[in-house]
Structures are given as structure tokens and as C-alpha cells.
PDB file of N, CA and C in Angstrom:
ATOM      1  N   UNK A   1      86.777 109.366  26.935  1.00  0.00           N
ATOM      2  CA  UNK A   1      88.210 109.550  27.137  1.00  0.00           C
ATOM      3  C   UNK A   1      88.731 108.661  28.266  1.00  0.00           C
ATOM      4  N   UNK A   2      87.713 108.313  29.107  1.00  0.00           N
ATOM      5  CA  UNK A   2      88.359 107.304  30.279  1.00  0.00           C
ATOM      6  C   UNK A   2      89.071 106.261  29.711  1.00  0.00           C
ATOM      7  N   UNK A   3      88.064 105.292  28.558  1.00  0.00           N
ATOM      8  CA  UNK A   3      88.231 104.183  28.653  1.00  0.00           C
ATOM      9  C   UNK A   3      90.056 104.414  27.477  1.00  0.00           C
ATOM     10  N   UNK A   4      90.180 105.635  27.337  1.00  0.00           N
ATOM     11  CA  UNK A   4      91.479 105.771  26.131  1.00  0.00           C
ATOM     12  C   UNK A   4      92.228 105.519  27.112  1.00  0.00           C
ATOM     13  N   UNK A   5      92.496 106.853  28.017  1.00  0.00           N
ATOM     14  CA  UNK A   5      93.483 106.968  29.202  1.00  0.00           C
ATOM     15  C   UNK A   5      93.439 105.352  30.001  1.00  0.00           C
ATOM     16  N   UNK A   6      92.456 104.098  30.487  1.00  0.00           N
ATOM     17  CA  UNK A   6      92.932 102.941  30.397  1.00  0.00           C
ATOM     18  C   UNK A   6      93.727 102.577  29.552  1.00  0.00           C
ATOM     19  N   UNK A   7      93.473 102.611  28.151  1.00  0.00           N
ATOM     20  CA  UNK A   7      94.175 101.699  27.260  1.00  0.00           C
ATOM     21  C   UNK A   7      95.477 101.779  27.397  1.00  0.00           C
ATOM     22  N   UNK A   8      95.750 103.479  27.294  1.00  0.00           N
ATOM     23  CA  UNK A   8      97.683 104.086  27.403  1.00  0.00           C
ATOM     24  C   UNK A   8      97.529 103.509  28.678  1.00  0.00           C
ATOM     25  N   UNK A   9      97.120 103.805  29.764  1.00  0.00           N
ATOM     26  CA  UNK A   9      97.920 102.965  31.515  1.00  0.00           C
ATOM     27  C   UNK A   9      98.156 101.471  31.006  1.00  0.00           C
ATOM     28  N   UNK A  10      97.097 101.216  30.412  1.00  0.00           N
ATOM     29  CA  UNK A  10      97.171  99.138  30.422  1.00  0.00           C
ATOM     30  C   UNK A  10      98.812  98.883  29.243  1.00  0.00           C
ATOM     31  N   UNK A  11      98.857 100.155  28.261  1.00  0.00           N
ATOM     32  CA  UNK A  11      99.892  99.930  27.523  1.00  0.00           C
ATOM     33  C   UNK A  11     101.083 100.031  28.584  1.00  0.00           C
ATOM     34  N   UNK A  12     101.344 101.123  29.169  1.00  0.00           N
ATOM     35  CA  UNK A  12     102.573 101.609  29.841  1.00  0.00           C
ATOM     36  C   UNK A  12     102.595 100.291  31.045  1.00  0.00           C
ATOM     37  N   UNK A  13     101.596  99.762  31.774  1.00  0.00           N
ATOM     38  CA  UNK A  13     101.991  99.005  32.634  1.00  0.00           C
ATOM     39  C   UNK A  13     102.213  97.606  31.766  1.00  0.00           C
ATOM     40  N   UNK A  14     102.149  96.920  30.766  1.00  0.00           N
ATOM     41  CA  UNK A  14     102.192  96.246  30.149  1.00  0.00           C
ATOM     42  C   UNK A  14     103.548  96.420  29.490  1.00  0.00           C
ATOM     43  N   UNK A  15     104.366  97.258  29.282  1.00  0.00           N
ATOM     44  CA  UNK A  15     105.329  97.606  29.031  1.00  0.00           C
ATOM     45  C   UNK A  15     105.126  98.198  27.318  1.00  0.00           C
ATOM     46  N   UNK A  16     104.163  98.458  26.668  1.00  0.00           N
ATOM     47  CA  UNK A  16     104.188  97.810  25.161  1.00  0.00           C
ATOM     48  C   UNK A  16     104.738  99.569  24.855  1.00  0.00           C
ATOM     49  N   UNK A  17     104.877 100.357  25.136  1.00  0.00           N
ATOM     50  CA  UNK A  17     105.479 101.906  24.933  1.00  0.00           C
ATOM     51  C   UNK A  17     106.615 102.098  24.065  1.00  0.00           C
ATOM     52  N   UNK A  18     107.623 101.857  24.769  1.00  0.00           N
ATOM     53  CA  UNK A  18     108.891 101.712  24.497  1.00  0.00           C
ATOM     54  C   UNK A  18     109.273 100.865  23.239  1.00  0.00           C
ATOM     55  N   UNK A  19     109.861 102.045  22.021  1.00  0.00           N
ATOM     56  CA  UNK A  19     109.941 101.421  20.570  1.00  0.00           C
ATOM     57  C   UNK A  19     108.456 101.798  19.479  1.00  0.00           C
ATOM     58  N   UNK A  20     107.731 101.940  20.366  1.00  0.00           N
ATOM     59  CA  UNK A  20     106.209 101.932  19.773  1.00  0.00           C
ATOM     60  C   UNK A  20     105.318 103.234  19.452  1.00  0.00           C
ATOM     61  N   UNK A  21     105.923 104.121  20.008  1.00  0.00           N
ATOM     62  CA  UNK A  21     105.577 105.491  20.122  1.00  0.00           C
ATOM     63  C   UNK A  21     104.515 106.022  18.871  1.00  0.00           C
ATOM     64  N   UNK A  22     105.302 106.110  17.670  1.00  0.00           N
ATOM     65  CA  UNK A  22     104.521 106.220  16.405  1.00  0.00           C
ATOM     66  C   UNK A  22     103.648 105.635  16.033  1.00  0.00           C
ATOM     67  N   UNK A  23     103.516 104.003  16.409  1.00  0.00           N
ATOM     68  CA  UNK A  23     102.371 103.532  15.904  1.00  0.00           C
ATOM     69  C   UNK A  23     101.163 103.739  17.162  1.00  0.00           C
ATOM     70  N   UNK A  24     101.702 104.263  18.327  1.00  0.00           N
ATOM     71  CA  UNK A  24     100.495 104.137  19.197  1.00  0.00           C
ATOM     72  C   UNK A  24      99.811 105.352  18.843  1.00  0.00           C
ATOM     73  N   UNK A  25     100.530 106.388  18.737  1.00  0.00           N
ATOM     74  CA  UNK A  25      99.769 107.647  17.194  1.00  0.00           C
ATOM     75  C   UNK A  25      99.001 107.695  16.978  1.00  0.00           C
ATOM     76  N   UNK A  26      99.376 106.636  15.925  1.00  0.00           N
ATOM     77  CA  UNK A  26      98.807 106.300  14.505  1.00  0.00           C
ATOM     78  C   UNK A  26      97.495 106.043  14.975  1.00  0.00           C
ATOM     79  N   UNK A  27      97.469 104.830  16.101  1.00  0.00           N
ATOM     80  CA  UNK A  27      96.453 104.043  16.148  1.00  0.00           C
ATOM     81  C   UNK A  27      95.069 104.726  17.162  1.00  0.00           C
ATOM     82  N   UNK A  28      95.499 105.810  18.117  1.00  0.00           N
ATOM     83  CA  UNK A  28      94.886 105.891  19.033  1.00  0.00           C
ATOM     84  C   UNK A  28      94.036 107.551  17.494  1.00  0.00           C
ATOM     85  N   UNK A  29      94.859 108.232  16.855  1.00  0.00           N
ATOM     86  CA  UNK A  29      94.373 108.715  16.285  1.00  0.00           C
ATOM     87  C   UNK A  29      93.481 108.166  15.176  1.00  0.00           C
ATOM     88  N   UNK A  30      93.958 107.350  14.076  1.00  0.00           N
ATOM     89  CA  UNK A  30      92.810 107.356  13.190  1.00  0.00           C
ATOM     90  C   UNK A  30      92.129 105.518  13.749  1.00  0.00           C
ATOM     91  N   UNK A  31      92.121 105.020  14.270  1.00  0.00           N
ATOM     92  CA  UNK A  31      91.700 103.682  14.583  1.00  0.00           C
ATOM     93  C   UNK A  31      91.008 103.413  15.164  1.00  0.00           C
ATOM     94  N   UNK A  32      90.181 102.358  15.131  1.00  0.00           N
ATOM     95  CA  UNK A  32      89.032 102.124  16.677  1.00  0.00           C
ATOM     96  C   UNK A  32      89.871 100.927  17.155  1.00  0.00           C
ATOM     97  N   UNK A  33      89.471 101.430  18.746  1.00  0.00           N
ATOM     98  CA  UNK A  33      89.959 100.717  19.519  1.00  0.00           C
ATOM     99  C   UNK A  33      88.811 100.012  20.464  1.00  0.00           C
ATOM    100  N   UNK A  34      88.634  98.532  20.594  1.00  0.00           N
ATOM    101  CA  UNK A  34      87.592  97.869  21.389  1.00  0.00           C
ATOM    102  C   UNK A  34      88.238  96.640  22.126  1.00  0.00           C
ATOM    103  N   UNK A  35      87.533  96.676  23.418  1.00  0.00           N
ATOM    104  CA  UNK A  35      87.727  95.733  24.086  1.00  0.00           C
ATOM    105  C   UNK A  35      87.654  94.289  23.572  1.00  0.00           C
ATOM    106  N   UNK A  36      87.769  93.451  23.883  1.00  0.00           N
ATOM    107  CA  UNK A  36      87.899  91.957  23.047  1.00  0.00           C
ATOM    108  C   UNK A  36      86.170  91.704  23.797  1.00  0.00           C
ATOM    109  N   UNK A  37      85.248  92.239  24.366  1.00  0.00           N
ATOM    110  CA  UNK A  37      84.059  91.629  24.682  1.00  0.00           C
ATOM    111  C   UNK A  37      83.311  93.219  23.320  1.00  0.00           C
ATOM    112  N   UNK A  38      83.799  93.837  22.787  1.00  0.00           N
ATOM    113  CA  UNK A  38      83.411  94.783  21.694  1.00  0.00           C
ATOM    114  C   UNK A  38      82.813  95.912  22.180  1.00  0.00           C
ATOM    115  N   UNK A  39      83.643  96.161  23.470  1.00  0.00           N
ATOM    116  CA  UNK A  39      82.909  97.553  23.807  1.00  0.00           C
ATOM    117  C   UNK A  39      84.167  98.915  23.361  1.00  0.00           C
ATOM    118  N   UNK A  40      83.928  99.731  22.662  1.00  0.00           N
ATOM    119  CA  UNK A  40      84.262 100.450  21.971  1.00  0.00           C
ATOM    120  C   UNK A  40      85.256 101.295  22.826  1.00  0.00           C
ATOM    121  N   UNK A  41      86.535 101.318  22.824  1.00  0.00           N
ATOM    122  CA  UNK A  41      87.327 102.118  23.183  1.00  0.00           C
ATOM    123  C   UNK A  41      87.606 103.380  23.326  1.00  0.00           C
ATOM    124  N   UNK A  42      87.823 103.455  21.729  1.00  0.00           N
ATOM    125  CA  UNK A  42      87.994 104.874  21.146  1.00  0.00           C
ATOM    126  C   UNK A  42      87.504 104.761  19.668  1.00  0.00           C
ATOM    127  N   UNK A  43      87.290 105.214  18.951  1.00  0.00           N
ATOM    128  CA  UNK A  43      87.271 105.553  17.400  1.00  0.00           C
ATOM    129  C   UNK A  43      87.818 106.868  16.703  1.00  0.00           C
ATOM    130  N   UNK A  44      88.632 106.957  17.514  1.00  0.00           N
ATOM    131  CA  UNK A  44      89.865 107.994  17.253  1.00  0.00           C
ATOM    132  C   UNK A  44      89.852 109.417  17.600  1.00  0.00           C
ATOM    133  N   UNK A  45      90.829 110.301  17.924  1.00  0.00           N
ATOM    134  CA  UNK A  45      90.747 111.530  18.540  1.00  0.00           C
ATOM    135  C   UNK A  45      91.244 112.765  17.696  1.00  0.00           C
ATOM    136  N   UNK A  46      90.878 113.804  17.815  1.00  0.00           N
ATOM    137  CA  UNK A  46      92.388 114.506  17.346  1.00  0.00           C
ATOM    138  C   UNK A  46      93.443 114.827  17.899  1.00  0.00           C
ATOM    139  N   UNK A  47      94.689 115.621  16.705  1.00  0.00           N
ATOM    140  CA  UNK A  47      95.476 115.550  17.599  1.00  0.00           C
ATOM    141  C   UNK A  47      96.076 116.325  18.962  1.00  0.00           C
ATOM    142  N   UNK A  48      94.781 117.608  18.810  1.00  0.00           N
ATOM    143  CA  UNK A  48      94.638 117.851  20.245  1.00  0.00           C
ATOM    144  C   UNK A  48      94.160 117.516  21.443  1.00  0.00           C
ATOM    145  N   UNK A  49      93.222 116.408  21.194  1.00  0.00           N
ATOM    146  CA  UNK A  49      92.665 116.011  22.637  1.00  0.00           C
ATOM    147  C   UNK A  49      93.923 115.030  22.564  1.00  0.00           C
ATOM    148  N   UNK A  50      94.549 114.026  21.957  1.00  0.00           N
ATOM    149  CA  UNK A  50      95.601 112.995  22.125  1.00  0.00           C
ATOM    150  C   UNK A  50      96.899 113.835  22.700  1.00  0.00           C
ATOM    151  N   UNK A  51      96.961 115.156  23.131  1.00  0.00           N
ATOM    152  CA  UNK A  51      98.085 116.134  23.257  1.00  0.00           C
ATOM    153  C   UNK A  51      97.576 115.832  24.395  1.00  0.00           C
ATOM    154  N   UNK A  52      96.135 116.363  24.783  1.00  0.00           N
ATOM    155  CA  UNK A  52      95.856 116.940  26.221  1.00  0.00           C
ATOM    156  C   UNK A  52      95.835 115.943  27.519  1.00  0.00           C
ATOM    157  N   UNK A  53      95.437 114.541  26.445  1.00  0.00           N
ATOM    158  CA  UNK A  53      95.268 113.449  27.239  1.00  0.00           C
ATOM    159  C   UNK A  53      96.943 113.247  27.724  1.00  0.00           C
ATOM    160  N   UNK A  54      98.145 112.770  26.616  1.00  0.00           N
ATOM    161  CA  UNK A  54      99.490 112.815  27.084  1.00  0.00           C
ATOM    162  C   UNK A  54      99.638 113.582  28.292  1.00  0.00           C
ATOM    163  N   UNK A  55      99.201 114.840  28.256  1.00  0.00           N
ATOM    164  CA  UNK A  55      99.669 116.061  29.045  1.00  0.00           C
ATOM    165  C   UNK A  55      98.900 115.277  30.226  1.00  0.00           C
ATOM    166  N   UNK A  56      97.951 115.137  30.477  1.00  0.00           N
ATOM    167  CA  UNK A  56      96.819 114.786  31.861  1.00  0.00           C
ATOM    168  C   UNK A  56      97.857 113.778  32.394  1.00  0.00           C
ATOM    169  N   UNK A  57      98.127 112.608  31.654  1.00  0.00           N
ATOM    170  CA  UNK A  57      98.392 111.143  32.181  1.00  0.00           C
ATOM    171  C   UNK A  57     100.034 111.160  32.231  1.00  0.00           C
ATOM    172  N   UNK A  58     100.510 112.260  32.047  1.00  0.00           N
ATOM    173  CA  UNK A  58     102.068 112.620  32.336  1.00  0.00           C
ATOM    174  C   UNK A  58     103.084 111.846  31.453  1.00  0.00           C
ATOM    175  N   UNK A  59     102.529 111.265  29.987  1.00  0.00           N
ATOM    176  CA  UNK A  59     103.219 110.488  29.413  1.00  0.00           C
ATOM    177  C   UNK A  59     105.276 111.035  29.458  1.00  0.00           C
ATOM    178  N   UNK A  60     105.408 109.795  29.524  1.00  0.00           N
ATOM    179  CA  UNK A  60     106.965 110.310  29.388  1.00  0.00           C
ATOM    180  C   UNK A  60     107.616 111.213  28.248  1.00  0.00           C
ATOM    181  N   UNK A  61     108.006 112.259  28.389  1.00  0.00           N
ATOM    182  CA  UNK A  61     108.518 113.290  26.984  1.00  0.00           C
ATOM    183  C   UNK A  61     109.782 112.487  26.304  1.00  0.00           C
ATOM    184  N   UNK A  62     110.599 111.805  27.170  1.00  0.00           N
ATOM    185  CA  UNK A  62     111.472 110.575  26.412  1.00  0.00           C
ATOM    186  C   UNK A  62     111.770 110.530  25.191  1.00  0.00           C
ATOM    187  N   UNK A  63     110.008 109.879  25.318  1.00  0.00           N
ATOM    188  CA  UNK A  63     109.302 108.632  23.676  1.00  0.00           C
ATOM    189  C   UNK A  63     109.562 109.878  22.299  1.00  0.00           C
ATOM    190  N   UNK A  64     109.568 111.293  22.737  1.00  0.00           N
ATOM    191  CA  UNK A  64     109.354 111.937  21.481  1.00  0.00           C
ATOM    192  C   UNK A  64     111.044 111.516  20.625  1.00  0.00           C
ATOM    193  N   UNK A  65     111.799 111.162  21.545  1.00  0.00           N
ATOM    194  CA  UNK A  65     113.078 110.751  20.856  1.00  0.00           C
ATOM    195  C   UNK A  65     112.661 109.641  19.760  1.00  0.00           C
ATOM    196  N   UNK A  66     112.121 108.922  19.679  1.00  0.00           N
ATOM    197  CA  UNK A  66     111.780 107.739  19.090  1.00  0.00           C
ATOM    198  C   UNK A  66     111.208 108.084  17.660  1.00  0.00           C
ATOM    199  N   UNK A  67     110.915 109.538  17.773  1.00  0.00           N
ATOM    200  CA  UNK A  67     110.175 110.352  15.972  1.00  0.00           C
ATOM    201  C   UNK A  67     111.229 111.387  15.983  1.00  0.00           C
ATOM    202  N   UNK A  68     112.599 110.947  16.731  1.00  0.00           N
ATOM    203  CA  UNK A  68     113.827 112.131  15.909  1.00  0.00           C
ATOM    204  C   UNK A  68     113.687 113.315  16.393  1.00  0.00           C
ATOM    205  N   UNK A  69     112.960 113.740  17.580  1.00  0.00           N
ATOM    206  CA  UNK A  69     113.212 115.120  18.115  1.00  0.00           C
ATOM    207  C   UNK A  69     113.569 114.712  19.453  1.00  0.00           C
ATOM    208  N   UNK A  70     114.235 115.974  19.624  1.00  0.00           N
ATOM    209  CA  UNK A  70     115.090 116.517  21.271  1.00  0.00           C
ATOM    210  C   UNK A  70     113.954 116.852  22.131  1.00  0.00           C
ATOM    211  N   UNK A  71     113.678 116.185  23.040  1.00  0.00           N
ATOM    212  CA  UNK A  71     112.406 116.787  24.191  1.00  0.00           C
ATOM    213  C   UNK A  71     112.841 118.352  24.685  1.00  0.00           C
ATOM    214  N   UNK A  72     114.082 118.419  24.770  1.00  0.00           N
ATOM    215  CA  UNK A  72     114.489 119.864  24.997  1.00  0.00           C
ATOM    216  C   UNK A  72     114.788 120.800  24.250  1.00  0.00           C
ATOM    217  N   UNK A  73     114.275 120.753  22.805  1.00  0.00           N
ATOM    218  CA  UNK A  73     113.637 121.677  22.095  1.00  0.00           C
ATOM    219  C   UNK A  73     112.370 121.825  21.788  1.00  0.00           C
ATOM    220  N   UNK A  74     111.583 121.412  21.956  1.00  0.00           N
ATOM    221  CA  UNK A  74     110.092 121.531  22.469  1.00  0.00           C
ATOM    222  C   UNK A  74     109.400 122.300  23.497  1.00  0.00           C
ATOM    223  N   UNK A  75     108.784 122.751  23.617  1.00  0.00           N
ATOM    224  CA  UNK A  75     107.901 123.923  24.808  1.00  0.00           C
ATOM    225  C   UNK A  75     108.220 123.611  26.324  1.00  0.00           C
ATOM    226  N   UNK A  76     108.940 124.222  26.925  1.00  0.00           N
ATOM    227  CA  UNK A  76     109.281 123.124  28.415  1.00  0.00           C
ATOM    228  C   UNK A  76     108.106 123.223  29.145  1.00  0.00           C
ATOM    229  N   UNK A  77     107.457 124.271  28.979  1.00  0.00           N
ATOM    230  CA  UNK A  77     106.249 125.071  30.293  1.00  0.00           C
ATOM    231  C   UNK A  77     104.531 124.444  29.635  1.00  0.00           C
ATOM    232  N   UNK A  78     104.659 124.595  28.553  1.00  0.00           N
ATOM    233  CA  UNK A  78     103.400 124.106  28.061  1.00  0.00           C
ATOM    234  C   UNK A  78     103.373 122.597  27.211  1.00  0.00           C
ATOM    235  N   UNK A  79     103.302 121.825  28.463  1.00  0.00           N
ATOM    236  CA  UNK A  79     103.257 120.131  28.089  1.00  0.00           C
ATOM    237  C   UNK A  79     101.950 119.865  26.904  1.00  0.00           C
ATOM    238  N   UNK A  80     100.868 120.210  26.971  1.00  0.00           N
ATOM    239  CA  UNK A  80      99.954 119.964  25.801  1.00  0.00           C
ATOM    240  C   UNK A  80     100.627 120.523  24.256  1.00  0.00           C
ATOM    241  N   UNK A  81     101.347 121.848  24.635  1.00  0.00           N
ATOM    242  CA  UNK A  81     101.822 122.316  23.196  1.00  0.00           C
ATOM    243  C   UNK A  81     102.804 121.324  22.484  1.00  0.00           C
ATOM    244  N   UNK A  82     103.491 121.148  23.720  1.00  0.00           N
ATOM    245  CA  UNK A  82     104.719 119.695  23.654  1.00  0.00           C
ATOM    246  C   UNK A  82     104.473 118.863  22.584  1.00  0.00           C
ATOM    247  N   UNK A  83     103.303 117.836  23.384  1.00  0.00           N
ATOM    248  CA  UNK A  83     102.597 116.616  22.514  1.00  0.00           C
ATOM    249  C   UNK A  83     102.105 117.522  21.196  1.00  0.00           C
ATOM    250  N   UNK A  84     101.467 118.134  21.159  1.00  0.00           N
ATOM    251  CA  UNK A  84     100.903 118.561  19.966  1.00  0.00           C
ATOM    252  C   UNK A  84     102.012 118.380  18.590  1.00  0.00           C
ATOM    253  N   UNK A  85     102.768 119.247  18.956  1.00  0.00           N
ATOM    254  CA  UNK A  85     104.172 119.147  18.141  1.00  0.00           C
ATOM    255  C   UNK A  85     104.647 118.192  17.853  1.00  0.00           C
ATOM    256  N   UNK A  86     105.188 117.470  19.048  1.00  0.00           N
ATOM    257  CA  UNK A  86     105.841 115.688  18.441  1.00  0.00           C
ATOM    258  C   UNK A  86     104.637 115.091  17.422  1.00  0.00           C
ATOM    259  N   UNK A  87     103.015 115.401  18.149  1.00  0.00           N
ATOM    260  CA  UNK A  87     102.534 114.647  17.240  1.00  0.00           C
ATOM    261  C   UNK A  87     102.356 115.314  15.586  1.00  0.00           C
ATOM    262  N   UNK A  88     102.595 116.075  15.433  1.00  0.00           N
ATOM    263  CA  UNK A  88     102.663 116.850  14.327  1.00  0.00           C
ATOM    264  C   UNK A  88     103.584 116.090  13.302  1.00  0.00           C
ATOM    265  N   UNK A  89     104.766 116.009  13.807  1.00  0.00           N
ATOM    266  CA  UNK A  89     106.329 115.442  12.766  1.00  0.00           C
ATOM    267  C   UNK A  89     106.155 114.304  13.088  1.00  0.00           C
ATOM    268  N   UNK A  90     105.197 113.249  13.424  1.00  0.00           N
ATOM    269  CA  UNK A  90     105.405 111.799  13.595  1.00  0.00           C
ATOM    270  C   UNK A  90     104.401 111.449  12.113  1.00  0.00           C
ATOM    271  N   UNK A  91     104.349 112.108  11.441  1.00  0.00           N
ATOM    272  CA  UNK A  91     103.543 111.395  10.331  1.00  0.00           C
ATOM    273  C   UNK A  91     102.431 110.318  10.694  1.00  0.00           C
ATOM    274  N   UNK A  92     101.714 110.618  11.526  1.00  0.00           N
ATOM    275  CA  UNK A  92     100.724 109.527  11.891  1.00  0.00           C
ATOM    276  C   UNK A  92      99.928 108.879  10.532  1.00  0.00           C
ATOM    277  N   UNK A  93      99.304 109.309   9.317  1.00  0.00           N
ATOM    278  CA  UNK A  93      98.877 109.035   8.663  1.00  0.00           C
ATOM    279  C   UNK A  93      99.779 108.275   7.040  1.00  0.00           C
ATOM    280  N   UNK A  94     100.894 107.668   7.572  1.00  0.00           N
ATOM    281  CA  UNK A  94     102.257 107.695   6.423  1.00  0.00           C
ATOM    282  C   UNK A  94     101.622 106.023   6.383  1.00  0.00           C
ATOM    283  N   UNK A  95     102.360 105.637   5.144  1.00  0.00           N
ATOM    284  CA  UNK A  95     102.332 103.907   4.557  1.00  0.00           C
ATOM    285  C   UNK A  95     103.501 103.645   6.129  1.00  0.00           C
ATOM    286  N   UNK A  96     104.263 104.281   6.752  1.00  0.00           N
ATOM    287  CA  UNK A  96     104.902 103.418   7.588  1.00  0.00           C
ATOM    288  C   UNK A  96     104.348 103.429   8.810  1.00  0.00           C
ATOM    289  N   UNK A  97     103.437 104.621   9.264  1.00  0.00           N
ATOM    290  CA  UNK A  97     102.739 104.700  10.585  1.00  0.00           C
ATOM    291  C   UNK A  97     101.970 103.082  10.650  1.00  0.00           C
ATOM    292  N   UNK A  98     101.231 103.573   8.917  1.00  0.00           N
ATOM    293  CA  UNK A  98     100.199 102.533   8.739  1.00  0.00           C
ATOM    294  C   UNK A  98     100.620 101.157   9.080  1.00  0.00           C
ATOM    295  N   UNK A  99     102.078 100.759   8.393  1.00  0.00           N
ATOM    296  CA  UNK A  99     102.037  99.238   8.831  1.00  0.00           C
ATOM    297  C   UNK A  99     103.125  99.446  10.819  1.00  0.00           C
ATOM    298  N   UNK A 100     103.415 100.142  10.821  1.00  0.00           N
ATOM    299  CA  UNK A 100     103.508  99.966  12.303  1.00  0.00           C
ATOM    300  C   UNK A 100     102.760  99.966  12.932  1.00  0.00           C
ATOM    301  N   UNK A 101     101.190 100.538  12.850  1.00  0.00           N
ATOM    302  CA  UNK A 101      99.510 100.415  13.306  1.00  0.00           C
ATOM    303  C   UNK A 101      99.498  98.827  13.497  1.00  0.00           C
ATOM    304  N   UNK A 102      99.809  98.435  12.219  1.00  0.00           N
ATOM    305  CA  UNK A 102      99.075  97.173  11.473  1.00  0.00           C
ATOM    306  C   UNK A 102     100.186  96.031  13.258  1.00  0.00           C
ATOM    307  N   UNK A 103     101.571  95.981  13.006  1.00  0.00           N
ATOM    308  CA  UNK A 103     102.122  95.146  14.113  1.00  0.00           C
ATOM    309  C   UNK A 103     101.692  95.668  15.603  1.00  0.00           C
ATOM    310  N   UNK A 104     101.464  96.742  15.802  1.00  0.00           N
ATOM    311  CA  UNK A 104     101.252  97.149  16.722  1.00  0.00           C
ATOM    312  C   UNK A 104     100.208  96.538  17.461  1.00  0.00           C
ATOM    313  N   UNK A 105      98.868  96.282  16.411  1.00  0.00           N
ATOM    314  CA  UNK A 105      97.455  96.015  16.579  1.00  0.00           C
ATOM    315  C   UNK A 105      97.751  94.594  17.200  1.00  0.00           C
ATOM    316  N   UNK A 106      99.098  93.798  16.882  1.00  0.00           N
ATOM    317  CA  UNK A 106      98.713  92.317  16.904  1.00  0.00           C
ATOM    318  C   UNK A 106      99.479  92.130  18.508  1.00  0.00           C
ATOM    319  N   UNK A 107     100.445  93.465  19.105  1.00  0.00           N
ATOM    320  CA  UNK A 107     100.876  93.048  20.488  1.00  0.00           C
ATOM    321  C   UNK A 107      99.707  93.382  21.869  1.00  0.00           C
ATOM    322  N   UNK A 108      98.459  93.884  20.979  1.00  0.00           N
ATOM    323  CA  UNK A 108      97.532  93.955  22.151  1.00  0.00           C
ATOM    324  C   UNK A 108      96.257  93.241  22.350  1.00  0.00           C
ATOM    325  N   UNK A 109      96.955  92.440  21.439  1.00  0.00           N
ATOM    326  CA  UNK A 109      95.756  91.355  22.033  1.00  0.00           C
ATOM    327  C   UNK A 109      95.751  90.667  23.199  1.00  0.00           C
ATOM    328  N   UNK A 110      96.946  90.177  23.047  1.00  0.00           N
ATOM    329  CA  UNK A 110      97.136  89.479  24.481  1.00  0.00           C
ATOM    330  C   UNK A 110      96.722  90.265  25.850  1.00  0.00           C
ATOM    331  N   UNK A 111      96.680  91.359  25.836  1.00  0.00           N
ATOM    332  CA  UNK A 111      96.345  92.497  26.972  1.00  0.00           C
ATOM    333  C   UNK A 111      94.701  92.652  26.740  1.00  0.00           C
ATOM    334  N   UNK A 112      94.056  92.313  25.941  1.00  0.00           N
ATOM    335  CA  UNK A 112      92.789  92.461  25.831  1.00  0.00           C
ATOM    336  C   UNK A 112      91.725  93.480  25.016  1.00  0.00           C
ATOM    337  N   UNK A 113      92.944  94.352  23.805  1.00  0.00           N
ATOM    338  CA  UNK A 113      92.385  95.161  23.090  1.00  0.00           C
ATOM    339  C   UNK A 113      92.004  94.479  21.892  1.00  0.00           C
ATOM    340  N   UNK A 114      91.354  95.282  20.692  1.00  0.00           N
ATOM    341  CA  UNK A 114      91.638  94.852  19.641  1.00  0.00           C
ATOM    342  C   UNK A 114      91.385  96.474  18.669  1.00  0.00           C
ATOM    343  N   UNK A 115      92.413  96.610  18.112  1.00  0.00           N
ATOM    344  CA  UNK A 115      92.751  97.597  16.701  1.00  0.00           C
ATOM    345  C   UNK A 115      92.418  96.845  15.995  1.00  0.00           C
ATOM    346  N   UNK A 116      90.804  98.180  15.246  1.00  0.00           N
ATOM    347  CA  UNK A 116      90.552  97.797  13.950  1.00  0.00           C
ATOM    348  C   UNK A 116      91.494  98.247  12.703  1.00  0.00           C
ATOM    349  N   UNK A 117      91.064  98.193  11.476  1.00  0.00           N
ATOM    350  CA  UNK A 117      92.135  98.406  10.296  1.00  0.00           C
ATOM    351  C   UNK A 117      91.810 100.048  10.344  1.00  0.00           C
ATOM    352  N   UNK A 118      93.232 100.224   9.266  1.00  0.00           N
ATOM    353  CA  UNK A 118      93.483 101.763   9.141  1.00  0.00           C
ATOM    354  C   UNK A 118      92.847 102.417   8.631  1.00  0.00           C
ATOM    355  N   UNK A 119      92.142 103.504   8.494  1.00  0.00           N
ATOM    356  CA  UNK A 119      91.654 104.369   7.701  1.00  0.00           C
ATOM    357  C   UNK A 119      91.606 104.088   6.080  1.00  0.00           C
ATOM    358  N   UNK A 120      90.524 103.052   5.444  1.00  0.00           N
ATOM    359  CA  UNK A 120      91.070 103.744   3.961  1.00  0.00           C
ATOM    360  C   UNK A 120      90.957 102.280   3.825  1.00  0.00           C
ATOM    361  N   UNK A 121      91.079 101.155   4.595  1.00  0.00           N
ATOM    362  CA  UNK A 121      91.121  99.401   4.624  1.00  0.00           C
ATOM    363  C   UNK A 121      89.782  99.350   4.151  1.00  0.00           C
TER     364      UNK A 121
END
């Protein structure tokens, strides 16, 4: 889980968040994620540890605007239940998560990741 919680900091300080919300989802759930020297990132979570991790690393509640819900109808007191939920109605596994995975995969290279293909490729 360390090297995940890098990847989201290297995303958020990199700016790549914002607009991207759904496919980072998509990707951190069903995708492997490896360093460009091939040391293995992640190979995907569910969507409760990807709740708990949000919750740990204080992701911004914002981004849930970006999948069409109000952060202030969501759980105010229990931040893991929070994420759980947004990630619930973001369709992570949809033909559109999928090709927002797919562009997503190609803005982190330059930062030093690499997203393998989707589930099912």
C-alpha cells in the first residue's frame, strides 16, 4: 500500500487529479500499476482498501463532484464510508471508465509510472 499512496501523492503533486477522478478509479482498482524500472506498484485493490487509503491520505472530497454527486450528501463523520460510496456510482468497470483508464495511462508516463491494460485486454 505504500508504494499506491506514492503514486496518488506523485499524482496530486504532479497536478494529474483534477478532471481525472474516474479514471484514477478505474485504474488504481482493476490495473497494475509499475514503476518504469518494473517494480510493481499495485495490481489493484478493492474498493474498500481504495476508500481507506483516500480516507488515510485526506484525498480532497471535491473530486466526488466530477462522478455527479454533492460531497454534502455523503457521510460527513465517516470519511472511509464517504469514498466507498462515490466509489460505488463511478462505474469503475464501464466501456467509459475503461477508455478514460486507457488516456489516463498515457499522462503518467512522463511522471514515471506505467498502467498496464484493462481487465479483459
Amino acid at each position: 500500500m505504500e508504494r499506491l499512496t506514492e503514486f496518488l501523492e506523485s499524482l496530486r503533486h504532479h497536478q494529474l487529479v483534477r478532471g481525472q477522478f474516474r479514471a484514477i478509479l478505474h485504474v488504481v482498482i482493476g490495473r497494475t500499476i509499475t514503476l518504469n524500472d518494473g517494480t510493481v506498484v499495485s495490481s489493484g485493490v478493492t474498493w474498500r482498501e481504495l476508500a481507506k487509503l483516500l480516507q488515510t491520505i485526506r484525498w480532497d472530497k471535491e473530486l466526488v463532484r466530477e462522478l455527479g454527486l454533492n460531497p454534502d450528501d455523503l457521510p460527513p463523520r465517516d470519511r472511509q464510508r464517504f469514498w466507498y460510496i462515490a466509489i460505488s456510482t463511478a462505474k469503475v468497470m464501464s466501456l467509459d471508465a475503461r477508455n478514460l483508464g486507457d488516456q489516463f495511462a498515457r499522462l503518467v508516463v512522463p511522471i514515471g509510472y506505467l498502467i498496464g491494460p484493462a481487465p479483459g485486454n
